[in-house]
N, C-alpha and C. Protein backbone atom coordinates (compact mmCIF):
# COMPACT_ATOMS: atom_id res chain seq x y z
N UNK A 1 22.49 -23.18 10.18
CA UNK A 1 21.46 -22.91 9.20
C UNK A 1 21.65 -21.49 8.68
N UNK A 2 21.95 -21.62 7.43
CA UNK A 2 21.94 -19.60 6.48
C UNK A 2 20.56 -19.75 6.65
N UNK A 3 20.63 -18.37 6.42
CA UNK A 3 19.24 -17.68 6.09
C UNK A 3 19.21 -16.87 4.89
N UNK A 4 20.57 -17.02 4.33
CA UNK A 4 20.59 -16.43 2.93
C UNK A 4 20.31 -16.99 1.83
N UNK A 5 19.70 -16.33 0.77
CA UNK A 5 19.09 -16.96 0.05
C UNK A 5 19.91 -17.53 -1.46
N UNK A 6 19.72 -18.65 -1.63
CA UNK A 6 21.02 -19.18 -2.92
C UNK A 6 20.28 -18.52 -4.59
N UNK A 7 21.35 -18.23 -4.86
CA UNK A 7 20.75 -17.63 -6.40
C UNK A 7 20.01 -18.50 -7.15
N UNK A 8 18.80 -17.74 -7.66
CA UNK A 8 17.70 -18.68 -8.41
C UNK A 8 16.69 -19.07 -7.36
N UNK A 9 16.72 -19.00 -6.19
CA UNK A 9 15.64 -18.79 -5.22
C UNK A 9 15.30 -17.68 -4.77
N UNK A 10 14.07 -17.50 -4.35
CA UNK A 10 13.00 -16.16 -3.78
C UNK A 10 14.19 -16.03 -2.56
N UNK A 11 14.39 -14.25 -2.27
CA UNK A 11 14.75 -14.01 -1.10
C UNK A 11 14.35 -14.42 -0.17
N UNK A 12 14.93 -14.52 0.94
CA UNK A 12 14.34 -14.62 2.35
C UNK A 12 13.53 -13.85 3.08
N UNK A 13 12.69 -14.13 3.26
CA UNK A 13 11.90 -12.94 3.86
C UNK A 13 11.62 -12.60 5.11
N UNK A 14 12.05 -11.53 5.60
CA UNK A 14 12.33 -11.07 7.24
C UNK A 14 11.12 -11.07 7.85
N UNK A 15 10.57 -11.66 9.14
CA UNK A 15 9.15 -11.17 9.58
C UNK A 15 10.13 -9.46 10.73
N UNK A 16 8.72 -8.66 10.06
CA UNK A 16 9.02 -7.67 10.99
C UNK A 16 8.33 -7.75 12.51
N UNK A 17 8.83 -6.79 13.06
CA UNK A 17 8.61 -6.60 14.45
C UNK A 17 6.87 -6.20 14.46
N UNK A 18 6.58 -5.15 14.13
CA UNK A 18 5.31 -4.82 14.15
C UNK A 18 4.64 -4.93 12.48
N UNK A 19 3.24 -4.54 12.82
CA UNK A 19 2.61 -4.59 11.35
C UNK A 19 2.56 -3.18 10.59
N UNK A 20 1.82 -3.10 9.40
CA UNK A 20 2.69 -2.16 8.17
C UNK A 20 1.27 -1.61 8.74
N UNK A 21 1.31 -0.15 8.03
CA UNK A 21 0.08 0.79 8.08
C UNK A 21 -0.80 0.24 6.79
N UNK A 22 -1.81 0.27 6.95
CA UNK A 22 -2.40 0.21 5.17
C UNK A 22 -2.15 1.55 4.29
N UNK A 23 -2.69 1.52 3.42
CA UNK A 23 -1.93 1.85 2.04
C UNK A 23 -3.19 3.29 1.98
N UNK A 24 -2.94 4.34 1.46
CA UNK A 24 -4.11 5.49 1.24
C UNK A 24 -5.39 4.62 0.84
N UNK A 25 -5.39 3.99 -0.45
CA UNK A 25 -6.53 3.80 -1.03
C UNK A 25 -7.11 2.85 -0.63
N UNK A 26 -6.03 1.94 0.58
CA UNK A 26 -6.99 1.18 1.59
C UNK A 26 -8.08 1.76 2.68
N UNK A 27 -7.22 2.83 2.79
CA UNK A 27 -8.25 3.67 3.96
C UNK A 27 -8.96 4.63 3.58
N UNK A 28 -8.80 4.88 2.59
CA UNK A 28 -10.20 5.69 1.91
C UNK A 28 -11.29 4.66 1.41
N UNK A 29 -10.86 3.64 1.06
CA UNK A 29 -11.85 2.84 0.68
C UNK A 29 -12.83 2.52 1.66
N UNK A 30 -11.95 2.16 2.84
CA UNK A 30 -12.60 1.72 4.32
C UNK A 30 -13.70 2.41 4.76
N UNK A 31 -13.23 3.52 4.60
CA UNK A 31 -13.97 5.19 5.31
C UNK A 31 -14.97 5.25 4.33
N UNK A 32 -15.52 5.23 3.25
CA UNK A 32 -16.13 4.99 1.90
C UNK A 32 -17.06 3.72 2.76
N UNK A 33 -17.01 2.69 2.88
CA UNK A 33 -17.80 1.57 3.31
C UNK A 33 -18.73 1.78 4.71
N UNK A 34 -17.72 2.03 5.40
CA UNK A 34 -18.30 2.26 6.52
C UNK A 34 -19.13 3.43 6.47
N UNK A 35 -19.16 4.19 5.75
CA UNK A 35 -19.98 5.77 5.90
C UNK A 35 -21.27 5.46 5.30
N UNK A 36 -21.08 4.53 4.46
CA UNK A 36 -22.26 3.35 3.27
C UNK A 36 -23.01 2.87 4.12
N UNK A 37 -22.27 1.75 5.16
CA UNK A 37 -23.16 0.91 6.21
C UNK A 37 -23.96 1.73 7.09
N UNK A 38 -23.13 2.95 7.64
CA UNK A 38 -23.76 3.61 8.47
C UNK A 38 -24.80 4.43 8.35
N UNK A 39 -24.95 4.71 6.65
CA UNK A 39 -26.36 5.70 6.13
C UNK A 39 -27.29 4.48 5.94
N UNK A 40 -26.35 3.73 5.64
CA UNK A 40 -27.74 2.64 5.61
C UNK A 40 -28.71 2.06 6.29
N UNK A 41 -27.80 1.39 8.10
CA UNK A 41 -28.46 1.68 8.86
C UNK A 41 -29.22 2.71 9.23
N UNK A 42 -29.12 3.70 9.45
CA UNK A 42 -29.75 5.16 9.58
C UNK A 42 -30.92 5.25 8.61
N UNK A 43 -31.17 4.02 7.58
CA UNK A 43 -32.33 4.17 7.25
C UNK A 43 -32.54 5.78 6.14
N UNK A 44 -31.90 6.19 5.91
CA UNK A 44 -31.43 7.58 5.13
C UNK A 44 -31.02 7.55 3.91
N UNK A 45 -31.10 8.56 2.95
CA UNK A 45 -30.57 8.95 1.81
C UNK A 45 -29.62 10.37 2.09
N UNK A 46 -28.40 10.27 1.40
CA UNK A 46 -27.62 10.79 1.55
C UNK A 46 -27.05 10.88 0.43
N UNK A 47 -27.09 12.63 0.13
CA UNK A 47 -26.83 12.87 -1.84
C UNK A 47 -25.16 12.17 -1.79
N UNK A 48 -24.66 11.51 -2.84
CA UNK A 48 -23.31 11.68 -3.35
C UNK A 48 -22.25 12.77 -2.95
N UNK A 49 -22.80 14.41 -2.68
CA UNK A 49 -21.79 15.14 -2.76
C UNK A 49 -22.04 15.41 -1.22
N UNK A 50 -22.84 15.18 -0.45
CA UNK A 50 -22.54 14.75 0.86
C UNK A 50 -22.08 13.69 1.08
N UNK A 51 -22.14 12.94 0.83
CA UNK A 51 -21.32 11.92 1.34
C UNK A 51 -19.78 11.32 0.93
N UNK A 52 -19.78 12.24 0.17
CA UNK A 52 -18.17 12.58 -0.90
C UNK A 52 -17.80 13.57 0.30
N UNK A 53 -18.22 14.47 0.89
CA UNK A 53 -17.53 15.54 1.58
C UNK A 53 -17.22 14.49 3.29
N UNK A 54 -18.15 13.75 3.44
CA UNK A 54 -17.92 13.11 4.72
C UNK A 54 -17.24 12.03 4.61
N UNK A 55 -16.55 11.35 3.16
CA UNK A 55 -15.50 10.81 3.19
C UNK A 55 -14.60 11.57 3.36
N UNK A 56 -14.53 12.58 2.98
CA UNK A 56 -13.33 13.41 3.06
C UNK A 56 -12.89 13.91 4.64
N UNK A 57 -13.29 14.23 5.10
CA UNK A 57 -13.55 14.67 6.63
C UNK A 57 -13.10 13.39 7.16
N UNK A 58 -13.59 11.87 7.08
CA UNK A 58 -13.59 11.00 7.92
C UNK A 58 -11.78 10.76 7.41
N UNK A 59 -11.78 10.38 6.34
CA UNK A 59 -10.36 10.23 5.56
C UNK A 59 -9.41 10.87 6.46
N UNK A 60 -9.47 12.39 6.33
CA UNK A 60 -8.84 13.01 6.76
C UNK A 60 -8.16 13.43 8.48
N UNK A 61 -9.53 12.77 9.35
CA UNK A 61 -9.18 12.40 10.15
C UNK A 61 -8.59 10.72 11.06
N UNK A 62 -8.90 10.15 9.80
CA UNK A 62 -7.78 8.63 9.75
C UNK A 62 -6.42 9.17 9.66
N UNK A 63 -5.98 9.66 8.67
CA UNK A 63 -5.00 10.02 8.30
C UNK A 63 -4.19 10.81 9.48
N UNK A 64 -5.27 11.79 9.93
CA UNK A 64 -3.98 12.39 11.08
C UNK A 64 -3.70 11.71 12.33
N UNK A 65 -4.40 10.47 12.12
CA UNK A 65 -4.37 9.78 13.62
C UNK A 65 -4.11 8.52 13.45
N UNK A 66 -3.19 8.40 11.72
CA UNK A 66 -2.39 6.93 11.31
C UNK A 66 -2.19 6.18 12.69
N UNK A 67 -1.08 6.49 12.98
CA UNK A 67 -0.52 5.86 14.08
C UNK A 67 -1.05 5.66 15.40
N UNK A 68 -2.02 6.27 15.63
CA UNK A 68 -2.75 5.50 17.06
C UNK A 68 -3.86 4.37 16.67
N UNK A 69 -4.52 5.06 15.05
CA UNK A 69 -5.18 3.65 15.09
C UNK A 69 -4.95 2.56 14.28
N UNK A 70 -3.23 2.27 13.46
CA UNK A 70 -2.75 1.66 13.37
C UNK A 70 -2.37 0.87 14.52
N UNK A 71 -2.37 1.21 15.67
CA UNK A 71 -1.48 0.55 16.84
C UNK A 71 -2.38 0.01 17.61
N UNK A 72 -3.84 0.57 17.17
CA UNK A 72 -5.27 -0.13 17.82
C UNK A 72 -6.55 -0.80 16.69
N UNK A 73 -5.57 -1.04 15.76
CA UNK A 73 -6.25 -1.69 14.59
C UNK A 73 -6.79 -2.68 15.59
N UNK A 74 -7.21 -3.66 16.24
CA UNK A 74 -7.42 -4.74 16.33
C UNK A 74 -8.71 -4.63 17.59
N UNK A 75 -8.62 -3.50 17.97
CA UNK A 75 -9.53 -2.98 19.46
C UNK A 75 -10.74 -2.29 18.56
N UNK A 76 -11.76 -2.78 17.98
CA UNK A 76 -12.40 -2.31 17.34
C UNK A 76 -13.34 -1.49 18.58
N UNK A 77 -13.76 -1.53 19.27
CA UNK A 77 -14.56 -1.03 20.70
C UNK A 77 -13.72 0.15 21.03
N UNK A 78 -12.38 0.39 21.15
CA UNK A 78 -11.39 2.04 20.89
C UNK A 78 -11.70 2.71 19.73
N UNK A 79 -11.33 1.58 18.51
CA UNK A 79 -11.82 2.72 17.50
C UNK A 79 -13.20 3.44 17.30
N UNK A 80 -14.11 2.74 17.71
CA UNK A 80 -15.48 2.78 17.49
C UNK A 80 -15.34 4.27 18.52
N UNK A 81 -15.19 4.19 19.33
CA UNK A 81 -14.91 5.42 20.62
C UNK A 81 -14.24 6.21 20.22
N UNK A 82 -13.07 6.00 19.42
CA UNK A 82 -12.47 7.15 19.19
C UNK A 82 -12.85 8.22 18.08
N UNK A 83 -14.18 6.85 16.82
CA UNK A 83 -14.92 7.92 16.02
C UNK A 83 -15.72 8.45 17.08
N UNK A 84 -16.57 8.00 17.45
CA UNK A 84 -17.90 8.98 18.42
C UNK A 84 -17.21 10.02 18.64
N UNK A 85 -16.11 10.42 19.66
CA UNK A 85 -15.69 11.24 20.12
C UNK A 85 -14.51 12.45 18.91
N UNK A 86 -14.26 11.86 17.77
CA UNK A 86 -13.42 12.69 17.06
C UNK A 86 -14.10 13.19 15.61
N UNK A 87 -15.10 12.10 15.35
CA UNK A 87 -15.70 12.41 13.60
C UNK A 87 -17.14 12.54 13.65
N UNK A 88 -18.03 11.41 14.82
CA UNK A 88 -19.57 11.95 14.79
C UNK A 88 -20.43 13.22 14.83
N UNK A 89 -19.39 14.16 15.41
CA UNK A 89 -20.58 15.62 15.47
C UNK A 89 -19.99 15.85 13.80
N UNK A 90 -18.98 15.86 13.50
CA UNK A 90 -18.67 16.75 11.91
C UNK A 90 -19.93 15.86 10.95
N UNK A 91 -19.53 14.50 10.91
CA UNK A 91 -20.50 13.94 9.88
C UNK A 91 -22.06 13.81 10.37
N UNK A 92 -22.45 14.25 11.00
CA UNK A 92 -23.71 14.76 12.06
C UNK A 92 -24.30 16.08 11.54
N UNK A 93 -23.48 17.06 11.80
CA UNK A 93 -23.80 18.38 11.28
C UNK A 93 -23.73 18.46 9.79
N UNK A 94 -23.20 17.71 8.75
CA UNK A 94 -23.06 17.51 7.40
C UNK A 94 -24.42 16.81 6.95
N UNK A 95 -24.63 15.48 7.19
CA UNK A 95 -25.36 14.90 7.25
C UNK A 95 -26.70 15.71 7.76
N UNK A 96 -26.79 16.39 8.45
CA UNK A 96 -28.53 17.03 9.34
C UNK A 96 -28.95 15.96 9.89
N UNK A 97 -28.23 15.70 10.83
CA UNK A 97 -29.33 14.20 11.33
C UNK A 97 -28.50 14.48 12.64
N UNK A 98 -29.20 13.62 13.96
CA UNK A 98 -28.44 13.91 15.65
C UNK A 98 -27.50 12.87 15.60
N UNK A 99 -26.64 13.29 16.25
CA UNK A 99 -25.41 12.57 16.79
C UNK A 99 -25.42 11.03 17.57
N UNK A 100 -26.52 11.08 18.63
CA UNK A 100 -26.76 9.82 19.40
C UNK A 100 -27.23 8.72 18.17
N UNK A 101 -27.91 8.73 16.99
CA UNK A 101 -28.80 7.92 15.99
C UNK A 101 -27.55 7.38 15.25
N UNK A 102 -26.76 8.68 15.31
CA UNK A 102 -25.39 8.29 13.65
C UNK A 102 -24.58 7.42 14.75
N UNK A 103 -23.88 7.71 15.83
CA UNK A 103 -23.39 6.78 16.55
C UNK A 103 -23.64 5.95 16.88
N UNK A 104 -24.85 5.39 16.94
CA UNK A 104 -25.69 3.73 17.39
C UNK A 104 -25.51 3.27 15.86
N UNK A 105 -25.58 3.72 14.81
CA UNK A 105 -25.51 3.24 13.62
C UNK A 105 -24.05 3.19 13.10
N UNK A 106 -23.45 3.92 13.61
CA UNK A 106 -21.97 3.92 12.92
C UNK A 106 -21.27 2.20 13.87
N UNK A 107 -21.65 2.23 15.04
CA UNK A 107 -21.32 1.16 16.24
C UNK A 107 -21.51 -0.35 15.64
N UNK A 108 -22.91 -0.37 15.08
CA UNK A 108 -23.60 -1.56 13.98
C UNK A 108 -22.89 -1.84 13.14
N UNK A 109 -22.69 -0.69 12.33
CA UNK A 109 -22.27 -1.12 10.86
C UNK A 109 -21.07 -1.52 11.34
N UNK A 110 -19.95 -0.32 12.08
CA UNK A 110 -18.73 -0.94 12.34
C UNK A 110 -18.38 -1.85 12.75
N UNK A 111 -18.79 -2.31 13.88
CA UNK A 111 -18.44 -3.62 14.81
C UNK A 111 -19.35 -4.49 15.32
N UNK A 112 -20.52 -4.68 14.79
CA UNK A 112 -21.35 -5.30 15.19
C UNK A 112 -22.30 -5.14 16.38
N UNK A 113 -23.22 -6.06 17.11
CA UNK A 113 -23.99 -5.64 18.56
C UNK A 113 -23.07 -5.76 19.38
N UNK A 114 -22.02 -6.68 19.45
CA UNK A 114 -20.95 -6.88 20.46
C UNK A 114 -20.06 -5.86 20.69
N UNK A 115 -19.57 -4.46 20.46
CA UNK A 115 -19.20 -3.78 21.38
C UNK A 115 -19.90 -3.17 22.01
């Protein structure tokens, strides 16, 4: 059996070994939603240019930590832990609101009652 592809047909297409990272404007979008769900829960208003600055912050710390939570995309209960512990006090202190409230709400919006 080829696996090459005869002219006038679609290439063949390789499955890779692991999965692709998403794309910037996938993960800004993400970070954008979730920051949405989580003021929402929180029951709060939150101006535009705060919450433009705490995309940015959250963004920015996706970004430097592509690859671990690309590799734990699927462990939503790690990621959820790994915001509490890496992004909740910044968007906490931005926000004016306590840390324990934004993290029970960030937990909701993100992953549901089940983690």
């Amino acid at each position: 059996m080829s696996f090459k592809s005869t002219p006038g047909s679609p290439p063949v297409k390789h499955k890779q070994s692991g999965q692709q990272l998403p794309s910037a404007r996938g993960i800004r979008r993400a970070c954008s939603k979730e920051l949405y769900r989580t003021a929402k829960r929180l029951k709060l208003y939150i101006s535009p240019e705060r919450m433009e600055q705490a995309e940015e912050k959250y963004y920015a710390k996706v970004i430097a930590n592509l690859l671990w939570i690309g590799e734990n995309r699927n462990d939503r209960k790690k990621l959820c832990e790994w915001w509490n512990t890496e992004v909740s006090a910044d968007i906490a202190a931005l926000w004016d609101v306590e840390v324990e409230p934004l993290k029970e709400a960030f937990k909701h919006a993100f992953g549901g009652y089940r983690l």
